[in-house]
N, C-alpha and C. Protein backbone atom coordinates (compact mmCIF):
# COMPACT_ATOMS: atom_id res chain seq x y z
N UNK A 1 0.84 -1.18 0.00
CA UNK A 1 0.00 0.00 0.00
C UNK A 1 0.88 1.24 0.00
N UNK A 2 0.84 2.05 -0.85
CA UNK A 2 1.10 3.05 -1.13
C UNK A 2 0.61 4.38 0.24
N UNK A 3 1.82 4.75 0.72
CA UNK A 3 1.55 6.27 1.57
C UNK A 3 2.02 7.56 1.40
N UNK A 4 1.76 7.74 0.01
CA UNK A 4 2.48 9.23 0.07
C UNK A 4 1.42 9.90 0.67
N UNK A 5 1.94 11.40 0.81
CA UNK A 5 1.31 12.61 1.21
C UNK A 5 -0.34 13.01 0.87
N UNK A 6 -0.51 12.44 -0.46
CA UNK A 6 -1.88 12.80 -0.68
C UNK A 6 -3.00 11.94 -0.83
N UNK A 7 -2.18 10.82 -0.55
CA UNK A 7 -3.48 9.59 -0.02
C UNK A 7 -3.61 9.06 1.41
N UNK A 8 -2.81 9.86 2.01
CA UNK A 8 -2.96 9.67 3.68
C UNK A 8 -4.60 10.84 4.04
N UNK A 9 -5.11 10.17 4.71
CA UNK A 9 -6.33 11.24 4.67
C UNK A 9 -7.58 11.08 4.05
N UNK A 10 -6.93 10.45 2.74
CA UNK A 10 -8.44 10.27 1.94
C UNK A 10 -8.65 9.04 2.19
N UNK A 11 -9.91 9.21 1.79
CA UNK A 11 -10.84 8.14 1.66
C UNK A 11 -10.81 7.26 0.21
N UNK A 12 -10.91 5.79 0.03
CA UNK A 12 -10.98 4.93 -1.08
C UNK A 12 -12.07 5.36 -1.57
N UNK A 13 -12.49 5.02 -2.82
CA UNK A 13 -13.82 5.04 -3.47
C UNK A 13 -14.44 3.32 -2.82
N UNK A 14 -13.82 2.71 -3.16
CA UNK A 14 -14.89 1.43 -2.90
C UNK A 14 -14.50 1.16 -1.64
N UNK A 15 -14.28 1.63 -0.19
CA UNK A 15 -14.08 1.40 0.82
C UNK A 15 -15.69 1.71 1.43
N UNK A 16 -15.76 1.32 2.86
CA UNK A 16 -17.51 2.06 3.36
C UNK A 16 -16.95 3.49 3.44
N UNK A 17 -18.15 4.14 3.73
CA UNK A 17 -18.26 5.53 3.87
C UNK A 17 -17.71 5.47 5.08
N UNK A 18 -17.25 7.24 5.55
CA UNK A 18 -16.90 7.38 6.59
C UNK A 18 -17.93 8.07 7.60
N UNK A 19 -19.19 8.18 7.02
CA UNK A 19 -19.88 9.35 7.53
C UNK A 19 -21.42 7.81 8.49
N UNK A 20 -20.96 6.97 8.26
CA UNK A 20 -21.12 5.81 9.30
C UNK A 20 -22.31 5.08 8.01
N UNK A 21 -23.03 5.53 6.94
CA UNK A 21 -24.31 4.95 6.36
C UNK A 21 -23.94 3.83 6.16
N UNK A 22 -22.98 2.65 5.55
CA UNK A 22 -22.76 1.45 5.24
C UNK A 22 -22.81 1.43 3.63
N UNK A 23 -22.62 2.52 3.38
CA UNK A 23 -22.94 2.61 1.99
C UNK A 23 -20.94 2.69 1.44
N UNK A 24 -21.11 2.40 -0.04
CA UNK A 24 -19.53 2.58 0.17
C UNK A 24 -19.27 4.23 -0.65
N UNK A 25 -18.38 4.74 -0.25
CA UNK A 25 -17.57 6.03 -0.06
C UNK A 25 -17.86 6.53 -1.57
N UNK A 26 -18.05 5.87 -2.85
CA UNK A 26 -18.24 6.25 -4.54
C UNK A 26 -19.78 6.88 -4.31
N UNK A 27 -20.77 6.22 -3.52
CA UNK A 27 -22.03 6.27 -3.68
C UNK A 27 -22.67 6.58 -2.84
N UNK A 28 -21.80 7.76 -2.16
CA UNK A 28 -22.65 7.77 -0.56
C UNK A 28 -21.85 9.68 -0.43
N UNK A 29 -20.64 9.92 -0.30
CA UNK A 29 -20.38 11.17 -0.03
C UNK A 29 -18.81 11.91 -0.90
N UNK A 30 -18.94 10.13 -1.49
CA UNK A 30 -18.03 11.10 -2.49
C UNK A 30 -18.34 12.43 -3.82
N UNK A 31 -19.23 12.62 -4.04
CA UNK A 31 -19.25 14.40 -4.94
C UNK A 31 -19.49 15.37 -3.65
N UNK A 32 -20.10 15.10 -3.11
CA UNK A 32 -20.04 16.04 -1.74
C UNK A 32 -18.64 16.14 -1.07
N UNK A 33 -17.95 15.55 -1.20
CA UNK A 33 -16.71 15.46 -0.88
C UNK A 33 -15.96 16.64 -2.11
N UNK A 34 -15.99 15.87 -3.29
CA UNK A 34 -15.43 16.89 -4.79
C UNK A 34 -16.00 17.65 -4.87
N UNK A 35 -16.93 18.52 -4.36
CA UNK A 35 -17.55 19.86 -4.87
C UNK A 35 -16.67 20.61 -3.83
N UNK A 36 -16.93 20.32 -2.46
CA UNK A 36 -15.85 20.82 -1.51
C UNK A 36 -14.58 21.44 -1.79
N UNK A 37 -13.85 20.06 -2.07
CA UNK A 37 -12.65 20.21 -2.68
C UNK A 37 -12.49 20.95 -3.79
N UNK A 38 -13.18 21.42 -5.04
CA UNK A 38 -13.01 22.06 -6.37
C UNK A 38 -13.40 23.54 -6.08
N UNK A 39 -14.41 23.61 -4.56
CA UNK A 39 -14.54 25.30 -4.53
C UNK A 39 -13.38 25.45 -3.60
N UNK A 40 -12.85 24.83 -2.66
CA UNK A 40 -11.52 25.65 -2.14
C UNK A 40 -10.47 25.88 -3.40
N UNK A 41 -10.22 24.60 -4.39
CA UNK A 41 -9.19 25.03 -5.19
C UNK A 41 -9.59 26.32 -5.76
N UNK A 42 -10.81 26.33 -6.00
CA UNK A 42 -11.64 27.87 -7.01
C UNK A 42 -10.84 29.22 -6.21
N UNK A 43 -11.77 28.36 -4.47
CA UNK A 43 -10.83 30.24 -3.89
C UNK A 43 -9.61 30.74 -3.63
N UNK A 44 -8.72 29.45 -3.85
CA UNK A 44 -7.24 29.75 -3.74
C UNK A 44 -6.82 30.28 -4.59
N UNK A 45 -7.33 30.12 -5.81
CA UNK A 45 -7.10 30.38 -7.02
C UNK A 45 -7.48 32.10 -7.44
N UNK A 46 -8.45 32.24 -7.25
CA UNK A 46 -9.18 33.60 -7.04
C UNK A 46 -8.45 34.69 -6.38
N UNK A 47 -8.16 34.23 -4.89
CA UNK A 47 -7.03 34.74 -3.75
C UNK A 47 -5.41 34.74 -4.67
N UNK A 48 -5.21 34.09 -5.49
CA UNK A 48 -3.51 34.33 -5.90
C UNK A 48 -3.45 35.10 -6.87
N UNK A 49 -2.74 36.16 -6.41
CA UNK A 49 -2.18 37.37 -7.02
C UNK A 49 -2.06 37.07 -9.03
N UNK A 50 -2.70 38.00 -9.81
CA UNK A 50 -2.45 37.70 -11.29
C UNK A 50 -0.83 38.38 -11.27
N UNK A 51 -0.26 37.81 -11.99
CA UNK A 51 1.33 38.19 -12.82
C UNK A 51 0.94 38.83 -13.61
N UNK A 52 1.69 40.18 -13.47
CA UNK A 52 1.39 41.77 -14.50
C UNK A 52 1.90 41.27 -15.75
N UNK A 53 1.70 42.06 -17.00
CA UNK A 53 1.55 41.78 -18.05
C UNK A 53 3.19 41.81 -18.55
N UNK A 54 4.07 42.58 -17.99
CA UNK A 54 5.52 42.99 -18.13
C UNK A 54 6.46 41.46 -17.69
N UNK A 55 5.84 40.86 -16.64
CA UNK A 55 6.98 39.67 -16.28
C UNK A 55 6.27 38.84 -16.90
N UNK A 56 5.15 38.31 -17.39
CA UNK A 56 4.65 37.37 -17.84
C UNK A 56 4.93 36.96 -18.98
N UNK A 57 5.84 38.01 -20.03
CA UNK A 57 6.49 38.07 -21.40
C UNK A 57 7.38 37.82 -21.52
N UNK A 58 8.17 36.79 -22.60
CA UNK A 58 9.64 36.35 -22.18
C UNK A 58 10.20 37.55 -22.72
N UNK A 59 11.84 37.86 -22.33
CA UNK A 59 12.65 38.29 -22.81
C UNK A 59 13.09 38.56 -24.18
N UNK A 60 13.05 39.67 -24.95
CA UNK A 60 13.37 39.75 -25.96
C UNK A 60 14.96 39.30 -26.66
N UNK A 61 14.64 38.73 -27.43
CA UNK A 61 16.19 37.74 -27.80
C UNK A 61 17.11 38.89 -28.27
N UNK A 62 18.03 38.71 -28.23
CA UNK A 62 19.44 39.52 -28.99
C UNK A 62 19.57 38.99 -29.92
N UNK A 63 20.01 39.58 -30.91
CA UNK A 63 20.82 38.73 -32.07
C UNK A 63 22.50 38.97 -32.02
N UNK A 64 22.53 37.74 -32.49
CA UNK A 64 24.27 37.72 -32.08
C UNK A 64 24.93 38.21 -33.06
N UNK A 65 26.24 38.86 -32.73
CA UNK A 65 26.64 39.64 -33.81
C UNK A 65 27.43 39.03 -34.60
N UNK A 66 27.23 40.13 -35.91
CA UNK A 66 28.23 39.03 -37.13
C UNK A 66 29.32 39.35 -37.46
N UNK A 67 29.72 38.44 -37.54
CA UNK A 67 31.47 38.32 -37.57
C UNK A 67 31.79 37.81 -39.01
N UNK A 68 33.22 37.96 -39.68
CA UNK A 68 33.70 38.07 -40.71
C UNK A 68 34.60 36.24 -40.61
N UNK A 69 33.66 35.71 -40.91
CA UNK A 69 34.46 34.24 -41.00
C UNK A 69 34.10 33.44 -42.76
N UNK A 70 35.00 34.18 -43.47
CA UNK A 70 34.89 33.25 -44.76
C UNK A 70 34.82 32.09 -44.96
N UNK A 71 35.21 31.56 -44.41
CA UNK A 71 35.79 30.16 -44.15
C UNK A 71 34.08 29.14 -44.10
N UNK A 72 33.09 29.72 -43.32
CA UNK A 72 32.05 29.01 -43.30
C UNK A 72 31.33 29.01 -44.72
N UNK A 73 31.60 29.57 -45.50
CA UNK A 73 30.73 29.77 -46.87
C UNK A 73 31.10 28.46 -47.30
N UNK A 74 32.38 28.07 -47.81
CA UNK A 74 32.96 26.88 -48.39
C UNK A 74 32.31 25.77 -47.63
N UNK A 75 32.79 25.87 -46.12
CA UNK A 75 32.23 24.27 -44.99
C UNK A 75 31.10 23.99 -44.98
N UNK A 76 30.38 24.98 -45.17
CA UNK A 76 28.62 24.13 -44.91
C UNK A 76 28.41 23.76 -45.81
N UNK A 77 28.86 23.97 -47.25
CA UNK A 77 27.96 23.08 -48.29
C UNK A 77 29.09 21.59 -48.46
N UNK A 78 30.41 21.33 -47.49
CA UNK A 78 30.65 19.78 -48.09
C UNK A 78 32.05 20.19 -47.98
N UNK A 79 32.83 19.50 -48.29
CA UNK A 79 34.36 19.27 -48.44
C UNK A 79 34.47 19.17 -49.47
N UNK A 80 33.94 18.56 -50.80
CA UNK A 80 34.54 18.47 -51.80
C UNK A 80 33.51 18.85 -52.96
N UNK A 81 33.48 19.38 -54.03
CA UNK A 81 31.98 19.65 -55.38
C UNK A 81 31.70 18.35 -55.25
N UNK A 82 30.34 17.77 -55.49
CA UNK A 82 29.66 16.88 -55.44
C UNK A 82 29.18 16.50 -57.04
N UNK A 83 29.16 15.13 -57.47
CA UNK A 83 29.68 14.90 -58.89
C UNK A 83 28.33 14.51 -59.40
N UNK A 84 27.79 15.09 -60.43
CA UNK A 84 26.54 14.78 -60.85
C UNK A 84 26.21 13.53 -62.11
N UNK A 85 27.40 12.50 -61.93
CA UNK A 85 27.06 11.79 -63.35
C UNK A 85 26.79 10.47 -62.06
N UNK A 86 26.17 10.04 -62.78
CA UNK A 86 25.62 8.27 -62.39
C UNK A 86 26.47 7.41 -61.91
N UNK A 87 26.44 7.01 -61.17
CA UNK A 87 27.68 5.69 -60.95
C UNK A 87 28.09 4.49 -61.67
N UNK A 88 26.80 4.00 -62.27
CA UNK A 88 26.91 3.15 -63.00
C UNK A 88 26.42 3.64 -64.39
N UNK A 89 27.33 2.90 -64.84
CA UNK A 89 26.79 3.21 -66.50
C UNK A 89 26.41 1.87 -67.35
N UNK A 90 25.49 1.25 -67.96
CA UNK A 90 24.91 0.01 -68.41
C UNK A 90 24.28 -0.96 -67.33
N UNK A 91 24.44 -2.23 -68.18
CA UNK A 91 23.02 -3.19 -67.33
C UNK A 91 23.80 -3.45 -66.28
N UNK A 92 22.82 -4.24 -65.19
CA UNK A 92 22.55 -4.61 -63.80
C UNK A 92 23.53 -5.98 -63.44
């Protein structure tokens, strides 16, 4: 059995209820349970401060500056001219 932090406390769905009916916990007080729970998340939510419109925007990028390197014109397209005739010439 599993005990982390956020299943210590709760209640199973198919366990009995806790509220004593004999009924089990899915069919007895569990949405009364989740409505609970979904309006506190609502008011926490409500209660936390919005992030102004200035930090909420990333950073505008720089562009990096350009530099005088000839040398890359030649390297990116290959090491050597690339040969456009067929490899093979006649049948298979």
């Amino acid at each position: 059995m599993n005990t982390n932090p956020t299943t210590v406390g709760r209640h199973r769905r198919n366990e009995p209820c806790h509220c004593g009916s004999g009924r089990k916990y899915k069919q007895c007080c569990l949405e009364r349970d989740e409505a609970e729970a979904r309006a506190a998340r609502a008011k926490a939510a409500a209660e936390e401060p919005q992030p102004s419109p200035e930090a909420a925007s990333a950073p505008a990028r720089t562009s990096r500056p350009q530099m005088h390197q000839p040398w890359k014109k030649t390297a990116t397209r290959g090491f050597f001219q690339r040969v456009r005739t067929p490899r093979k010439v006649g049948g298979g």
